[in-house]
N, C-alpha and C. Protein backbone atom coordinates (compact mmCIF):
# COMPACT_ATOMS: atom_id res chain seq x y z
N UNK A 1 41.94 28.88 7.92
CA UNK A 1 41.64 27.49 7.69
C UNK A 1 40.39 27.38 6.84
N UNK A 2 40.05 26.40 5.86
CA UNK A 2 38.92 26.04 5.35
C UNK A 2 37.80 25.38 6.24
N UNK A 3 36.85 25.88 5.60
CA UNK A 3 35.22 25.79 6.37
C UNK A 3 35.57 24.39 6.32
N UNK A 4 35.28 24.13 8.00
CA UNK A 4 34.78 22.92 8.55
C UNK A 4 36.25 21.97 8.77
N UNK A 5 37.53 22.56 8.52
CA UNK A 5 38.36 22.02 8.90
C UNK A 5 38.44 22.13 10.34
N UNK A 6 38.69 20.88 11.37
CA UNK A 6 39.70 20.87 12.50
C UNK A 6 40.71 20.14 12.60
N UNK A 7 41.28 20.02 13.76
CA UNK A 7 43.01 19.47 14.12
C UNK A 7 42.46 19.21 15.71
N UNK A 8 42.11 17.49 15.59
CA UNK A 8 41.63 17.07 16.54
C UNK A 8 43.18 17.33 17.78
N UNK A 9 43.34 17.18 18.49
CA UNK A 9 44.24 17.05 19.76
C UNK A 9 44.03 16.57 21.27
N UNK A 10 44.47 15.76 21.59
CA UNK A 10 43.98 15.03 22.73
C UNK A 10 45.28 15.48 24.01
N UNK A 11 46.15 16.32 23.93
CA UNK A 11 47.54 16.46 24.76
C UNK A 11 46.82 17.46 25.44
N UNK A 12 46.46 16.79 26.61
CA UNK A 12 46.57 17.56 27.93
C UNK A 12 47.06 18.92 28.22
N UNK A 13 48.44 18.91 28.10
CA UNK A 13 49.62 19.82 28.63
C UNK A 13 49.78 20.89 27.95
N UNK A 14 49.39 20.56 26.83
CA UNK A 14 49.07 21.96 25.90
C UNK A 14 47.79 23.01 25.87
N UNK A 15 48.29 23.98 26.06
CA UNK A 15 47.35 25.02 26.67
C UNK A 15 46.54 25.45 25.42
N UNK A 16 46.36 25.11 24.26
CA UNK A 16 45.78 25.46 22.96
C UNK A 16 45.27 24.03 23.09
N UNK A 17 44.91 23.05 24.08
CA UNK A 17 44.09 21.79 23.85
C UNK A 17 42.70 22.18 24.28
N UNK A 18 41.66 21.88 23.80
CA UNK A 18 39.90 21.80 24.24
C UNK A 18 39.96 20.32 24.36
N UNK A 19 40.24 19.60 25.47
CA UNK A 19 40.25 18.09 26.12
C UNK A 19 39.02 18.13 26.16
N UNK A 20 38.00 18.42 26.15
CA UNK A 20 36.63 18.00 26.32
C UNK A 20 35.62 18.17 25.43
N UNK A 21 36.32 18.69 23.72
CA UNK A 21 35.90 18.14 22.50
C UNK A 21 37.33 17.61 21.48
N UNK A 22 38.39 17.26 22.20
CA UNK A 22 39.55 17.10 21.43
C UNK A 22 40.03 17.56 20.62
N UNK A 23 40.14 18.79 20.54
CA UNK A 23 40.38 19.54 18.80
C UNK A 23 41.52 20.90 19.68
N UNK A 24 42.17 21.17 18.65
CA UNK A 24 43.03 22.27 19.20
C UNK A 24 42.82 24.09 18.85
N UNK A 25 42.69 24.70 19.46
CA UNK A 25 41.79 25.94 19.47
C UNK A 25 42.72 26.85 18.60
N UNK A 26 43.78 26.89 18.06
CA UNK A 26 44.67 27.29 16.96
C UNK A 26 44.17 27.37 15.64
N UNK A 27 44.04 28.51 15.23
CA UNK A 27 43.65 28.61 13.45
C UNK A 27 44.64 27.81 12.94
N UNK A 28 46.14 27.70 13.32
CA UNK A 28 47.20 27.04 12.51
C UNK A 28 48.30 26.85 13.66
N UNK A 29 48.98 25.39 13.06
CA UNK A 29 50.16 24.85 13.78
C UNK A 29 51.15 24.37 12.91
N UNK A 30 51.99 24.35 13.37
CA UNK A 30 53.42 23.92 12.65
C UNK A 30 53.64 22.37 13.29
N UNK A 31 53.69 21.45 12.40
CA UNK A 31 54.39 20.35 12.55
C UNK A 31 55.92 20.41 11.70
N UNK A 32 56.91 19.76 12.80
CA UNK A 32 57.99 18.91 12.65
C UNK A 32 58.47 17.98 12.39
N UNK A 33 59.69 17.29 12.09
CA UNK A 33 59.99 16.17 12.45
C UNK A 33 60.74 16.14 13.70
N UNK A 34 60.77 15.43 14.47
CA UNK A 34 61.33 15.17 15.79
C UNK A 34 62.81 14.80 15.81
N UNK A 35 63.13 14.93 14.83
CA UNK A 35 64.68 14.29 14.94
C UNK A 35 65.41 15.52 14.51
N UNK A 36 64.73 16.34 14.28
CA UNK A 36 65.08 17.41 13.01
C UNK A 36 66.21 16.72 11.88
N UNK A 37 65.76 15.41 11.28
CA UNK A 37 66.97 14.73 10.19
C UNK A 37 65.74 15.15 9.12
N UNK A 38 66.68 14.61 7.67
CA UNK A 38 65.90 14.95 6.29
C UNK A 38 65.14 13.45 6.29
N UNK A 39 64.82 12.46 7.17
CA UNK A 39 64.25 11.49 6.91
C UNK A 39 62.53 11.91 7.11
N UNK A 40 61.59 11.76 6.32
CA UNK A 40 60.52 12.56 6.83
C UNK A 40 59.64 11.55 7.31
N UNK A 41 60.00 10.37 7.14
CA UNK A 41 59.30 9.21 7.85
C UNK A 41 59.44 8.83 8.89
N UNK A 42 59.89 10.14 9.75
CA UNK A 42 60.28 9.78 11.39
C UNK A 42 59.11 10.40 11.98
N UNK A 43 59.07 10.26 13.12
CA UNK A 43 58.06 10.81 14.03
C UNK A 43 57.72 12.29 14.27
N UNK A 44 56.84 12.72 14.04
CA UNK A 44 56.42 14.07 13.97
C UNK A 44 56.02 14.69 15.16
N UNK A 45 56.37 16.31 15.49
CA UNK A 45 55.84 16.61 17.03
C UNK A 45 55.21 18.41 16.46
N UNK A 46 54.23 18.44 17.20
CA UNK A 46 53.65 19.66 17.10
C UNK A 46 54.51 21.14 17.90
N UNK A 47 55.00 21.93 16.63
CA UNK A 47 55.85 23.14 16.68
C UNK A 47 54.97 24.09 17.62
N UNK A 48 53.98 23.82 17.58
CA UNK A 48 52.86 25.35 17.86
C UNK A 48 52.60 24.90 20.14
N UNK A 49 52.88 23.93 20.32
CA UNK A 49 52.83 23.07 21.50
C UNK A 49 53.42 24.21 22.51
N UNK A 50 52.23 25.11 23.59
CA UNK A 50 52.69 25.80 24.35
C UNK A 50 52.34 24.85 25.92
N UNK A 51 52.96 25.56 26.69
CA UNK A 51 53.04 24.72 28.10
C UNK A 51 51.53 25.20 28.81
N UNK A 52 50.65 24.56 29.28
CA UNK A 52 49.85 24.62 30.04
C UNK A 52 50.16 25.05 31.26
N UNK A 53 49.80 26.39 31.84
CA UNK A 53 50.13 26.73 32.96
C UNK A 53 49.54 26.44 34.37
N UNK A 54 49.49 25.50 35.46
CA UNK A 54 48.65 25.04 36.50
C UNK A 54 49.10 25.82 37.65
């Protein structure tokens, strides 16, 4: 990643979340589209999204 880039993230459930500066602890993530259609103006969901284990 370039100096001084982050990828704020506020999702709980994801175990690559730092909830208590909001940013996601991943050098790199894959975003999607959520529909998986060729419309790219649909809603997007984070590929890299692992399960938080409690």
């Amino acid at each position: 990643m370039a100096k001084n880039q982050k990828i704020g993230c506020d999702v709980e459930s994801c175990k690559h979340c730092n909830c208590d500066d909001h940013e996601c602890l991943l050098k790199e993530i894959k975003v999607s589209n959520d529909c998986k259609c060729a419309d790219s103006k649909k809603d997007t969901i984070c590929d890299s999204f692992d399960k938080r284990e409690d």
